[in-house]
C-alpha atoms as a PDB file:
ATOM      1  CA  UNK A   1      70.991 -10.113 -17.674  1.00  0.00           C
ATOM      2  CA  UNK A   2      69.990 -13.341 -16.232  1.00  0.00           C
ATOM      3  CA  UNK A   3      66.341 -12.387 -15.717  1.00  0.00           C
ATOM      4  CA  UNK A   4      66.126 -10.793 -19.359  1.00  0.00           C
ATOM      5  CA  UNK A   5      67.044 -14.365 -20.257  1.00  0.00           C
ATOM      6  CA  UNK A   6      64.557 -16.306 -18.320  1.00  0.00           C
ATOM      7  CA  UNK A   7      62.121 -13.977 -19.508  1.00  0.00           C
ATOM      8  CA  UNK A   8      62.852 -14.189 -22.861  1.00  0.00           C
ATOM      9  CA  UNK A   9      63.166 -17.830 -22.877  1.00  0.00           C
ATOM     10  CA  UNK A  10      59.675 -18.398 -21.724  1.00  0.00           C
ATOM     11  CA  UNK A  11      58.357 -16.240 -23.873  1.00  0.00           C
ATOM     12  CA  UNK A  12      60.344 -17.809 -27.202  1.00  0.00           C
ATOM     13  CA  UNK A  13      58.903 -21.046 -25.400  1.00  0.00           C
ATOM     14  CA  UNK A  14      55.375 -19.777 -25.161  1.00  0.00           C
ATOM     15  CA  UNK A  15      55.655 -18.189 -28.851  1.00  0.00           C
ATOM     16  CA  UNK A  16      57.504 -21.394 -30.273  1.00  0.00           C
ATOM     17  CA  UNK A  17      54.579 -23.746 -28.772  1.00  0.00           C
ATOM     18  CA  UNK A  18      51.765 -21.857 -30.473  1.00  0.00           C
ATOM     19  CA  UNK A  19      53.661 -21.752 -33.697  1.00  0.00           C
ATOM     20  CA  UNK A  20      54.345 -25.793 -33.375  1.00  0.00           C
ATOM     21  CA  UNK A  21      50.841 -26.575 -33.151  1.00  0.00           C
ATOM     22  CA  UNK A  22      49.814 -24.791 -35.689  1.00  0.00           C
ATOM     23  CA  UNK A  23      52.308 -26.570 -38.002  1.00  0.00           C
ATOM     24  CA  UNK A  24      51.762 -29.966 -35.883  1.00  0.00           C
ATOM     25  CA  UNK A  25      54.850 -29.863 -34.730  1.00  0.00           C
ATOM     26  CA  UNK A  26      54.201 -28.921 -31.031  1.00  0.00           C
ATOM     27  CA  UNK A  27      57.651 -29.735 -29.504  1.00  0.00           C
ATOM     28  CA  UNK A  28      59.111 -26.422 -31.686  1.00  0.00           C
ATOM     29  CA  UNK A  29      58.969 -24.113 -28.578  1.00  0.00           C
ATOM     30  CA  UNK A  30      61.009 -26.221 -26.074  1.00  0.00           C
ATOM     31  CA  UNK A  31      63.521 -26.540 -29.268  1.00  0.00           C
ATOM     32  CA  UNK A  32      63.811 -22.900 -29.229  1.00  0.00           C
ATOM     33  CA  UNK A  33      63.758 -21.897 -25.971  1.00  0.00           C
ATOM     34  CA  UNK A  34      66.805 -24.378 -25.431  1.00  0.00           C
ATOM     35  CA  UNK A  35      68.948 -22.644 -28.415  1.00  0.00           C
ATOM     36  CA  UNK A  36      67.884 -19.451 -26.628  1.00  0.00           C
ATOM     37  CA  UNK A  37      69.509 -20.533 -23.656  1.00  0.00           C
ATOM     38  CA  UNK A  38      72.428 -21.390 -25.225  1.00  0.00           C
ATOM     39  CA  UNK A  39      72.983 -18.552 -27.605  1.00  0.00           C
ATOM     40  CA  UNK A  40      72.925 -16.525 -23.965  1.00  0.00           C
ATOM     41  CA  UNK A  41      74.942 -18.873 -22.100  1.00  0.00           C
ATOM     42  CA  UNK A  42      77.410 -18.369 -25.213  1.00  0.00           C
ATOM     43  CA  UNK A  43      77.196 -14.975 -25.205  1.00  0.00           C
ATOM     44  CA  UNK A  44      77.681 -14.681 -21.044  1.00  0.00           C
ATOM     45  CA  UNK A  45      81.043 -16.791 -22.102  1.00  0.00           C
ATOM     46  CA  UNK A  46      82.424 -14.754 -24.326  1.00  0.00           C
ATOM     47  CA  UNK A  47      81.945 -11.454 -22.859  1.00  0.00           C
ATOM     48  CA  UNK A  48      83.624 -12.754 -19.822  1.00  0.00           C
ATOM     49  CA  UNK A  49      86.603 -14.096 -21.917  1.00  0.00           C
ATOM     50  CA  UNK A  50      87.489 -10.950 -23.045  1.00  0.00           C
ATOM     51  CA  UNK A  51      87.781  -9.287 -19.850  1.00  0.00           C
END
């Protein structure tokens, strides 16, 4: 689970970036590929709060 999320961080990141320029707004993919992190750090939280 933890390398799914790195991986899929970078590539939101990556994805996010390219977007960004193309609307000038180039600082969009490190914006997402922090609320990525945290929507799986949230979701690594609550599945382990159940138990």
């Amino acid at each position: 689970m933890i390398i799914l999320g790195i991986i899929v961080t970078i590539v939101i990141g990556l994805v996010g970036t390219s977007i960004g320029y193309g609307m000038n707004a180039g600082e969009l993919g490190p914006i997402l590929s922090i609320a990525t992190m945290g929507g799986f750090i949230m979701a690594y939280i609550k599945r382990n709060n159940i138990k």
